[in-house]
PDB file of N, CA and C in Angstrom:
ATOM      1  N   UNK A   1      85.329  86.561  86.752  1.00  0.00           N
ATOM      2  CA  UNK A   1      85.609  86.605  88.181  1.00  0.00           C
ATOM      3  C   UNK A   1      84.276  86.766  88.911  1.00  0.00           C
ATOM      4  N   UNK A   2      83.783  85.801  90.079  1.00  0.00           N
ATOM      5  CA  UNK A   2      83.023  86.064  90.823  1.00  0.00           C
ATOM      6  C   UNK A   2      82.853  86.064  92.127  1.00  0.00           C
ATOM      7  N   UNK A   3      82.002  86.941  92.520  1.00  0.00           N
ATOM      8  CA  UNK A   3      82.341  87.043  94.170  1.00  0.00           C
ATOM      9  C   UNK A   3      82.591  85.948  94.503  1.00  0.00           C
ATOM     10  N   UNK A   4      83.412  85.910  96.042  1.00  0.00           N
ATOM     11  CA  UNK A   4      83.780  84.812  96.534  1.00  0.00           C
ATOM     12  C   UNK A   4      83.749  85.467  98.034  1.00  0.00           C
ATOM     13  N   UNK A   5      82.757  85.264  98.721  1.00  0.00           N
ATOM     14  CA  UNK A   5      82.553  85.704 100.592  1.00  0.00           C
ATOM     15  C   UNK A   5      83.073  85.122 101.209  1.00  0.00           C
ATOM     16  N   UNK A   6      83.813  85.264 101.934  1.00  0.00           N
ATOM     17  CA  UNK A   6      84.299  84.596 103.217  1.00  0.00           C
ATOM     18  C   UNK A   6      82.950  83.681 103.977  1.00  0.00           C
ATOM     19  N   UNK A   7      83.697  82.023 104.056  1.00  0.00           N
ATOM     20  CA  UNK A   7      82.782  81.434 105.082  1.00  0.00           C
ATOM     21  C   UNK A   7      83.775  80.640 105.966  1.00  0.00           C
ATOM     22  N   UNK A   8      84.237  80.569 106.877  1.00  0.00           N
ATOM     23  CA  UNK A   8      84.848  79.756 107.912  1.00  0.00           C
ATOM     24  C   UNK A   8      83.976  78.311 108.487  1.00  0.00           C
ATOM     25  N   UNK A   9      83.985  77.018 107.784  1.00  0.00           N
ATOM     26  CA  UNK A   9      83.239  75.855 108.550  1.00  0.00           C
ATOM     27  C   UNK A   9      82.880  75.987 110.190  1.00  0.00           C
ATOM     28  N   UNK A  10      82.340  75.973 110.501  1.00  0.00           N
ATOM     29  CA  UNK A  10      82.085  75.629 111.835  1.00  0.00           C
ATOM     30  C   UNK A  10      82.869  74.740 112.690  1.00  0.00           C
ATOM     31  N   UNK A  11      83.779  73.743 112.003  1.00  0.00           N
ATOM     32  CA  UNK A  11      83.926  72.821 112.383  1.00  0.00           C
ATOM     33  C   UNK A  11      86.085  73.600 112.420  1.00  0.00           C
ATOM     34  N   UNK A  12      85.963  74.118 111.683  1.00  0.00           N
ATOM     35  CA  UNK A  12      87.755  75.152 111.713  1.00  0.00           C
ATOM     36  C   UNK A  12      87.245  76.182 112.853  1.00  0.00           C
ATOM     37  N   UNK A  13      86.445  76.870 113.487  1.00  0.00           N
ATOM     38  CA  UNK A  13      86.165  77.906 114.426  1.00  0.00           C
ATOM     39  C   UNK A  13      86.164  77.087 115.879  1.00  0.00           C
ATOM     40  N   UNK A  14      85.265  75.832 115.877  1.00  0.00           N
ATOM     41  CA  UNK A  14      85.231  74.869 116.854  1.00  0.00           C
ATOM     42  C   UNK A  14      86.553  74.457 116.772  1.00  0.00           C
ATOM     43  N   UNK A  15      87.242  74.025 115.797  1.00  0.00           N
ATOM     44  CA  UNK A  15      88.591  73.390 116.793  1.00  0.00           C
ATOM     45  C   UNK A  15      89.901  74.504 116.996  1.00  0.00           C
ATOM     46  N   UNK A  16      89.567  75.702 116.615  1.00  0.00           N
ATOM     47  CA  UNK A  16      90.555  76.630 117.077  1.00  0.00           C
ATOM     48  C   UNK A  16      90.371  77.110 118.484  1.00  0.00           C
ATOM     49  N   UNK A  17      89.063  77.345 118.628  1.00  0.00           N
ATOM     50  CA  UNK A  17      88.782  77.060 119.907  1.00  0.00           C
ATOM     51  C   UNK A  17      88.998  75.935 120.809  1.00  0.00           C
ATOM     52  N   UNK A  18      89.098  74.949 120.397  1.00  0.00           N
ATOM     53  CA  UNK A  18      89.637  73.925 121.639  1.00  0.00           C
ATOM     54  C   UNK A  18      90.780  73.927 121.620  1.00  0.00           C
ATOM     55  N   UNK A  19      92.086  74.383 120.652  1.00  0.00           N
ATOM     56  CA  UNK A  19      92.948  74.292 120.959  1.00  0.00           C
ATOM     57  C   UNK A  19      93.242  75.493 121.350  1.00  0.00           C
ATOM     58  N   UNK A  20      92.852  76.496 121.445  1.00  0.00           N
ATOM     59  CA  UNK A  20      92.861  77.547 122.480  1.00  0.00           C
ATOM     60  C   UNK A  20      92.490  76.997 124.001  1.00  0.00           C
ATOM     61  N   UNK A  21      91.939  76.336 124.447  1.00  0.00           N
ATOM     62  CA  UNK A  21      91.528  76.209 125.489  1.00  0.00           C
ATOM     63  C   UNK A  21      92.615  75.040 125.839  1.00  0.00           C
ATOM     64  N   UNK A  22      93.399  74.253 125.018  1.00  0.00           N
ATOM     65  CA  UNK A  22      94.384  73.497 125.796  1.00  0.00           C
ATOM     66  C   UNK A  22      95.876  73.881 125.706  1.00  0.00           C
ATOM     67  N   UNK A  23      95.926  75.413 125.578  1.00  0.00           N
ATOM     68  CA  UNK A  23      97.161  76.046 125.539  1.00  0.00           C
ATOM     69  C   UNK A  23      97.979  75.763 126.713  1.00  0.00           C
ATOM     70  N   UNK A  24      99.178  75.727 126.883  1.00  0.00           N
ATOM     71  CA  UNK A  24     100.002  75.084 127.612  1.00  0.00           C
ATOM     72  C   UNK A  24     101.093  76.404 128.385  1.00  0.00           C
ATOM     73  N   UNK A  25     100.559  77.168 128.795  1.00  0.00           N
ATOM     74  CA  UNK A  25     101.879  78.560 129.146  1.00  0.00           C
ATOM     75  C   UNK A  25     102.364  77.981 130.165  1.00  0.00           C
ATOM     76  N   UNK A  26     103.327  78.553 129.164  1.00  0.00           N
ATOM     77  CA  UNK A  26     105.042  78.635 130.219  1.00  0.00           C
ATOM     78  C   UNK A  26     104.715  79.845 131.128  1.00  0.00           C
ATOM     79  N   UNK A  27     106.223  79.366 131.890  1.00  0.00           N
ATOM     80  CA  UNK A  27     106.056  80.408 133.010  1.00  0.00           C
ATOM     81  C   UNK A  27     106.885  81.707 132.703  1.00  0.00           C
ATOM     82  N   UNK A  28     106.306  82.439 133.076  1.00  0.00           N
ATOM     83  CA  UNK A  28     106.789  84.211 132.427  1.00  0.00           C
ATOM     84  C   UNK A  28     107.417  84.398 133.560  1.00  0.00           C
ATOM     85  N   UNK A  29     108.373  84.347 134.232  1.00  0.00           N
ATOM     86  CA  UNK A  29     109.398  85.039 135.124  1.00  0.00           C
ATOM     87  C   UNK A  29     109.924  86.221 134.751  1.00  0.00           C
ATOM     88  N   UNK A  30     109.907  87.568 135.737  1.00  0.00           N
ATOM     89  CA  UNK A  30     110.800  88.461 135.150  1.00  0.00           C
ATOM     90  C   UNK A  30     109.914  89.206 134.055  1.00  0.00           C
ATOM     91  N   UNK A  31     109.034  89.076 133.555  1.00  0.00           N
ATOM     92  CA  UNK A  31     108.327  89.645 132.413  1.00  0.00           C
ATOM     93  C   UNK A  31     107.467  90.191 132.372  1.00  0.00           C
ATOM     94  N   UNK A  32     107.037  91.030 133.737  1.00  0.00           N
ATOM     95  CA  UNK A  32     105.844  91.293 134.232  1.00  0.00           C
ATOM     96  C   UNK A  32     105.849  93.157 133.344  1.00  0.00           C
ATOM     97  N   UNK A  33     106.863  93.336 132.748  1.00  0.00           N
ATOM     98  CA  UNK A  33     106.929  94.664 132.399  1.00  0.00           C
ATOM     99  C   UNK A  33     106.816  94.278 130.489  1.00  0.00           C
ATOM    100  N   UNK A  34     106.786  93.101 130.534  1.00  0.00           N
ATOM    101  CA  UNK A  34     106.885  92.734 128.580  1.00  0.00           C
ATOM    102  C   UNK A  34     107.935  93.299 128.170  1.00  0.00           C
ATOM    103  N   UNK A  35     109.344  93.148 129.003  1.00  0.00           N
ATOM    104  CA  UNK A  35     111.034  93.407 128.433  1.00  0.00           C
ATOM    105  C   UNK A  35     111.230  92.365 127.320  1.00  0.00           C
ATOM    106  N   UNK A  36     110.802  91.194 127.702  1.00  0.00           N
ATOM    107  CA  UNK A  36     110.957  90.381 126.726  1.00  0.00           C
ATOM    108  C   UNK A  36     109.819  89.723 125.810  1.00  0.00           C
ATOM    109  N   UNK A  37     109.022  90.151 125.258  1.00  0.00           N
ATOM    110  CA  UNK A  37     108.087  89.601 124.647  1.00  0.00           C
ATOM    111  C   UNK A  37     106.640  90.236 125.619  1.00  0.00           C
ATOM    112  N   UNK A  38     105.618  89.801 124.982  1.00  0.00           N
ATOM    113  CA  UNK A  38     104.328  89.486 125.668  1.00  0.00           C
ATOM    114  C   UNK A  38     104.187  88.820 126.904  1.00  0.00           C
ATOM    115  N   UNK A  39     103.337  89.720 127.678  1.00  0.00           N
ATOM    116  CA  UNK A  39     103.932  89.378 128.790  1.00  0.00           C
ATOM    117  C   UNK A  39     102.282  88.035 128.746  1.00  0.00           C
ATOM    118  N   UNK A  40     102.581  87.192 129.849  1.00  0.00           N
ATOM    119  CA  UNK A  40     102.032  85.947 129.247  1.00  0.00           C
ATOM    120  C   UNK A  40     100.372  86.602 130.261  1.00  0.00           C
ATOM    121  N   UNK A  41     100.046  86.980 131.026  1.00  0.00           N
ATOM    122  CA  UNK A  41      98.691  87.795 131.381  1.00  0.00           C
ATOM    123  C   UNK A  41      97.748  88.372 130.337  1.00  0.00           C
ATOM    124  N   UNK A  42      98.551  89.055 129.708  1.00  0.00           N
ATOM    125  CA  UNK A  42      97.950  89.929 128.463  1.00  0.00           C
ATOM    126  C   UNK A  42      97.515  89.090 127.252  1.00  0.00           C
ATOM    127  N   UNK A  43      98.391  88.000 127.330  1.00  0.00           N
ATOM    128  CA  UNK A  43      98.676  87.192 126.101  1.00  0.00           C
ATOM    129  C   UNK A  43      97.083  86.045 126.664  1.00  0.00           C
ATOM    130  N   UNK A  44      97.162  85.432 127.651  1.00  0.00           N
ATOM    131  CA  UNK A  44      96.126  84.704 128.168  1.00  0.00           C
ATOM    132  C   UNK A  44      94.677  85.761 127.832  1.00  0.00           C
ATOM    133  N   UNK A  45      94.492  87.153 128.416  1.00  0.00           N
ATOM    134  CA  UNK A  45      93.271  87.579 128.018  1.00  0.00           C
ATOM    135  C   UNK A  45      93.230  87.689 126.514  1.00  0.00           C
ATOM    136  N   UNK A  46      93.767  87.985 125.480  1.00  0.00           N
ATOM    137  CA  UNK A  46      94.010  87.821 124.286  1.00  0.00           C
ATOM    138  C   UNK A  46      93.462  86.451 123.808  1.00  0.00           C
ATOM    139  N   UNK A  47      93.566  85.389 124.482  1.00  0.00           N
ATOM    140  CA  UNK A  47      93.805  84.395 124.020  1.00  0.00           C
ATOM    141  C   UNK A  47      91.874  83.939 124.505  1.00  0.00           C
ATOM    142  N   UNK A  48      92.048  83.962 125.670  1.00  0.00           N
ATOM    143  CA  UNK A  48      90.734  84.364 126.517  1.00  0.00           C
ATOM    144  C   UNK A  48      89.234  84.734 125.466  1.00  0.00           C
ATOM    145  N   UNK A  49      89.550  85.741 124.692  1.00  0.00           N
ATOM    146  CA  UNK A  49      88.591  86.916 124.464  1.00  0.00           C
ATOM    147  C   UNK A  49      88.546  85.935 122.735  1.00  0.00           C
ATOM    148  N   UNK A  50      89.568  85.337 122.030  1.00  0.00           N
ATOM    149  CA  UNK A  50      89.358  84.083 120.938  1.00  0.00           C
ATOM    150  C   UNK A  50      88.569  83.448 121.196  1.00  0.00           C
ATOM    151  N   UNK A  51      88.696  82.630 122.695  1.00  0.00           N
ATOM    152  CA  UNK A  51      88.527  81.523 122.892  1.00  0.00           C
ATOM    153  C   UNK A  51      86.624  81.312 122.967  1.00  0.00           C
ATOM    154  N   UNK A  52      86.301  82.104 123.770  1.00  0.00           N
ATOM    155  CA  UNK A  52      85.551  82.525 124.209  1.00  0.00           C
ATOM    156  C   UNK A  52      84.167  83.776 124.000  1.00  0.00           C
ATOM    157  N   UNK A  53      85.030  85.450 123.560  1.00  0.00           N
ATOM    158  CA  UNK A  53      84.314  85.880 123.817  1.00  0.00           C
ATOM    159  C   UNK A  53      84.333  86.876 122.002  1.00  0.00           C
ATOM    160  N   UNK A  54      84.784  86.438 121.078  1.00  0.00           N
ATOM    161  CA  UNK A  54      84.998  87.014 119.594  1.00  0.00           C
ATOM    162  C   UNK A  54      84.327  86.420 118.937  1.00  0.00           C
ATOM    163  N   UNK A  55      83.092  87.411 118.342  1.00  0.00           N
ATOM    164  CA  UNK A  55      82.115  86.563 117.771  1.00  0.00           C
ATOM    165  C   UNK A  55      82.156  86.417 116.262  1.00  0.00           C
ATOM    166  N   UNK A  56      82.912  85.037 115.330  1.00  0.00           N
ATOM    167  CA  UNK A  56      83.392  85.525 114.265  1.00  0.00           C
ATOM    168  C   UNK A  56      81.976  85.601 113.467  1.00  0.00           C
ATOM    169  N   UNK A  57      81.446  84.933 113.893  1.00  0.00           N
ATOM    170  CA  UNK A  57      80.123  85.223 112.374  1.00  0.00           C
ATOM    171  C   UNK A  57      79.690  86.986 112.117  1.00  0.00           C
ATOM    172  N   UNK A  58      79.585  87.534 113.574  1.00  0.00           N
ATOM    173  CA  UNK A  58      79.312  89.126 113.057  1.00  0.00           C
ATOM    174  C   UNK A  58      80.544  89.501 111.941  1.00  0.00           C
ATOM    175  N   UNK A  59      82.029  88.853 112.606  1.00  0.00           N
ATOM    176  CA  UNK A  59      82.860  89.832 111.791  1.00  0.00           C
ATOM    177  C   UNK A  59      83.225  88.543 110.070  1.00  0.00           C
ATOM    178  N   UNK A  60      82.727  87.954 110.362  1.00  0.00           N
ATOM    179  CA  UNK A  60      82.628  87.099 108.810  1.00  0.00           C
ATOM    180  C   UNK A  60      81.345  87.766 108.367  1.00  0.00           C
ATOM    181  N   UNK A  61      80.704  88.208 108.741  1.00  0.00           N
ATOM    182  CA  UNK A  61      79.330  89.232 108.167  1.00  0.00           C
ATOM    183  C   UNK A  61      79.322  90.388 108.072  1.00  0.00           C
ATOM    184  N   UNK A  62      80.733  91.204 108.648  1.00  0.00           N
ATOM    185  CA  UNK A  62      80.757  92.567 108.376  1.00  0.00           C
ATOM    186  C   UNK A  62      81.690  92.685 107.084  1.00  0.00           C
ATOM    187  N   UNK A  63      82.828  91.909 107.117  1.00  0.00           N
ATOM    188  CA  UNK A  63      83.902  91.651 106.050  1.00  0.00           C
ATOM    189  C   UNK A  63      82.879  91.277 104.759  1.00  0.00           C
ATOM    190  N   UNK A  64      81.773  90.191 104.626  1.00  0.00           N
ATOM    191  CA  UNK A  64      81.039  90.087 103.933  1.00  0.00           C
ATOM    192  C   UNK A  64      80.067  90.947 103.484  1.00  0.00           C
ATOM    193  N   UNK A  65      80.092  92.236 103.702  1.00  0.00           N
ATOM    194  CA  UNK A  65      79.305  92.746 103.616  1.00  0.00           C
ATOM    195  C   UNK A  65      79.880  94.256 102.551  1.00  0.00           C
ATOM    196  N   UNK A  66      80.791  93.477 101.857  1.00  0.00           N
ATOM    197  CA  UNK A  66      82.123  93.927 100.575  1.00  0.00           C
ATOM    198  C   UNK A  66      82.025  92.459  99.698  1.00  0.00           C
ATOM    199  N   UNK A  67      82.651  93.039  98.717  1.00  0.00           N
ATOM    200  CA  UNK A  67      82.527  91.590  97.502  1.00  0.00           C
ATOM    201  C   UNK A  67      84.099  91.204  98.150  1.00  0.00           C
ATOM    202  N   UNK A  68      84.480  89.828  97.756  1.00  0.00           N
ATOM    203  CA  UNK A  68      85.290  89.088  97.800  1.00  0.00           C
ATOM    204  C   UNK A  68      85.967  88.471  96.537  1.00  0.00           C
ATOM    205  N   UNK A  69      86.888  88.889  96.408  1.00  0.00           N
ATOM    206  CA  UNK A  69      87.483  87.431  94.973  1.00  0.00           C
ATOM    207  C   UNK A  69      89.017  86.980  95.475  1.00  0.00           C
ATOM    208  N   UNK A  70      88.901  86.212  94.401  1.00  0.00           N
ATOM    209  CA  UNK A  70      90.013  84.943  94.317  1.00  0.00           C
ATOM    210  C   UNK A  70      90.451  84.954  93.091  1.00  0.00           C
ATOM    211  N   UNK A  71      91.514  85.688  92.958  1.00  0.00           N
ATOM    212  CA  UNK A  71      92.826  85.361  91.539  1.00  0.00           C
ATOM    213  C   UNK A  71      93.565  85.066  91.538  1.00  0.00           C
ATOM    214  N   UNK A  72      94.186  84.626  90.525  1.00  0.00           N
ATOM    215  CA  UNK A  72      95.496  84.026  90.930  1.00  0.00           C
ATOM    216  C   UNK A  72      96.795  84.783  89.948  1.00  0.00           C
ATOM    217  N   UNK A  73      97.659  85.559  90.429  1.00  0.00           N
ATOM    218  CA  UNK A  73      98.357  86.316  89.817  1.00  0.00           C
ATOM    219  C   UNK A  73     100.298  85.799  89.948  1.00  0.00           C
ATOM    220  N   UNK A  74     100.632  85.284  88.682  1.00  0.00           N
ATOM    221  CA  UNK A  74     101.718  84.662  88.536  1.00  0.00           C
ATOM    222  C   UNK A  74     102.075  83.331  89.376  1.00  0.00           C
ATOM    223  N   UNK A  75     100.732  82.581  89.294  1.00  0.00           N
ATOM    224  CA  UNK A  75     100.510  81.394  89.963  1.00  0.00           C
ATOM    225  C   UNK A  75     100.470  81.485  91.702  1.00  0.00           C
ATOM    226  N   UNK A  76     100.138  82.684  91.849  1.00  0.00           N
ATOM    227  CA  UNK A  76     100.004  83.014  93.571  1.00  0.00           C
ATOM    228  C   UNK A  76      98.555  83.318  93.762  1.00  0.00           C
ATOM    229  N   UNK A  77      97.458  82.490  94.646  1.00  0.00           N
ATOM    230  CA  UNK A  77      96.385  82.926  95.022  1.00  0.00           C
ATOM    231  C   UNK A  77      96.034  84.098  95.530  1.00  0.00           C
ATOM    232  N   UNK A  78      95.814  85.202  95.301  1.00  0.00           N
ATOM    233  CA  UNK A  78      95.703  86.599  96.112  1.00  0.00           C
ATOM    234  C   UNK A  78      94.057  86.867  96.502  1.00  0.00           C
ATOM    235  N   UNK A  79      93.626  86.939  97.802  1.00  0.00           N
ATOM    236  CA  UNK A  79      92.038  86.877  98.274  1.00  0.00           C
ATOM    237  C   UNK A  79      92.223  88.900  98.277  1.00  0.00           C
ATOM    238  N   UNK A  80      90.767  89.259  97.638  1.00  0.00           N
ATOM    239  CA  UNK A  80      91.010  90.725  97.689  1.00  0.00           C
ATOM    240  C   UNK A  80      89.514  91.024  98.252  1.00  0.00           C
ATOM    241  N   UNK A  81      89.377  92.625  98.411  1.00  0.00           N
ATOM    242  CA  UNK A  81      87.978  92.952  98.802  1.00  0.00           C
ATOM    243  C   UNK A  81      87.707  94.118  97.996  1.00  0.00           C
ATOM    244  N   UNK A  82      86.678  94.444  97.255  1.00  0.00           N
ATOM    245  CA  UNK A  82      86.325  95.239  96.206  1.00  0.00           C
ATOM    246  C   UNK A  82      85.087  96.517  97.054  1.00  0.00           C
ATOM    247  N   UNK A  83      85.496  97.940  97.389  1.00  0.00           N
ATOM    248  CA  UNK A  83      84.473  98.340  97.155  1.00  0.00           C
ATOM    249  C   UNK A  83      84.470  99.681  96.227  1.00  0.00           C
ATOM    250  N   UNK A  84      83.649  99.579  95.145  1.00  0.00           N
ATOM    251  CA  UNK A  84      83.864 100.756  93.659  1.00  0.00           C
ATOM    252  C   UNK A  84      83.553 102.457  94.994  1.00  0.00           C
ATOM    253  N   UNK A  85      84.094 103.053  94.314  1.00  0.00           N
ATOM    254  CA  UNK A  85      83.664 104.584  94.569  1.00  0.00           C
ATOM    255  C   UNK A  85      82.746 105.159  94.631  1.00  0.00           C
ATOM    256  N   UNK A  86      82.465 106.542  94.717  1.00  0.00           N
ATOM    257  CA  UNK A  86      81.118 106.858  94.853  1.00  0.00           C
ATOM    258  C   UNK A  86      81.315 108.215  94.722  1.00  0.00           C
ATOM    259  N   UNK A  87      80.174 109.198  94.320  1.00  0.00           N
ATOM    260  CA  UNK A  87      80.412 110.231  94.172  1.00  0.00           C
ATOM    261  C   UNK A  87      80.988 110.880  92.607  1.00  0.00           C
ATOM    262  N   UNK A  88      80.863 112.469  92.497  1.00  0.00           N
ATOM    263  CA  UNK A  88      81.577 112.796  91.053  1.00  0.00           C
ATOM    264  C   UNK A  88      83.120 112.357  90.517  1.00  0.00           C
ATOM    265  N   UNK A  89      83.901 112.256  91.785  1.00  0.00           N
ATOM    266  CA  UNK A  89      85.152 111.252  91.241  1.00  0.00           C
ATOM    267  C   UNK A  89      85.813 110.290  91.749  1.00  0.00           C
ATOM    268  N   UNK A  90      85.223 109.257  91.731  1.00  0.00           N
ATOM    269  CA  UNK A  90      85.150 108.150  93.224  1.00  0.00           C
ATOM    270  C   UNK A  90      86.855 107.686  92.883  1.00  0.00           C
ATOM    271  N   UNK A  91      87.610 107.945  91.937  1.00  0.00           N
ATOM    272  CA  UNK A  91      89.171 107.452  91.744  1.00  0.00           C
ATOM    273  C   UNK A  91      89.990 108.218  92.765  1.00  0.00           C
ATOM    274  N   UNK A  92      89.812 109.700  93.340  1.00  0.00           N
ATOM    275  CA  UNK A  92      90.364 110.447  94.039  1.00  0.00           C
ATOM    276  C   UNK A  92      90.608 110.532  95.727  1.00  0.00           C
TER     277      UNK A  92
END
């Protein structure tokens, strides 16, 4: 088994971002209290702060900054993050 780091193409970050930016909201009537769901304001700065202002390489570099692997357990891919213990009984 060997490390395996998270890298996201440039080119999957660029188009999540454009299709963030051609999101299509409906109109939230009535929902200004989020009775029914997300209210669509909150959901736009949310969407906003993706689009725009979330910088993934720091957090693909902080996550990376732990080992990474890739096994596959009863034919299911499982992505994990490894960090060993430390100290006189790092199991506790």
């Amino acid at each position: 088994m060997k490390p395996t780091p998270i890298h996201v193409p440039d080119e999957v970050v660029d188009d999540l971002r454009r299709r963030l930016e051609l999101t299509r909201w409906p109109d939230d009537l009535g929902n200004e209290d989020s009775a029914y769901g997300v209210n669509r304001a909150l959901l736009q700065e949310l969407v906003e702060h993706w689009r725009s202002g979330y910088d993934w390489r720091a957090a693909e570099a902080a996550m990376n900054a732990y080992d990474h692997y890739r096994v596959e357990v009863g034919g299911v891919p499982v992505h994990f993050m490894r960090k060993p213990g430390t100290g006189p009984a790092p199991t506790r």
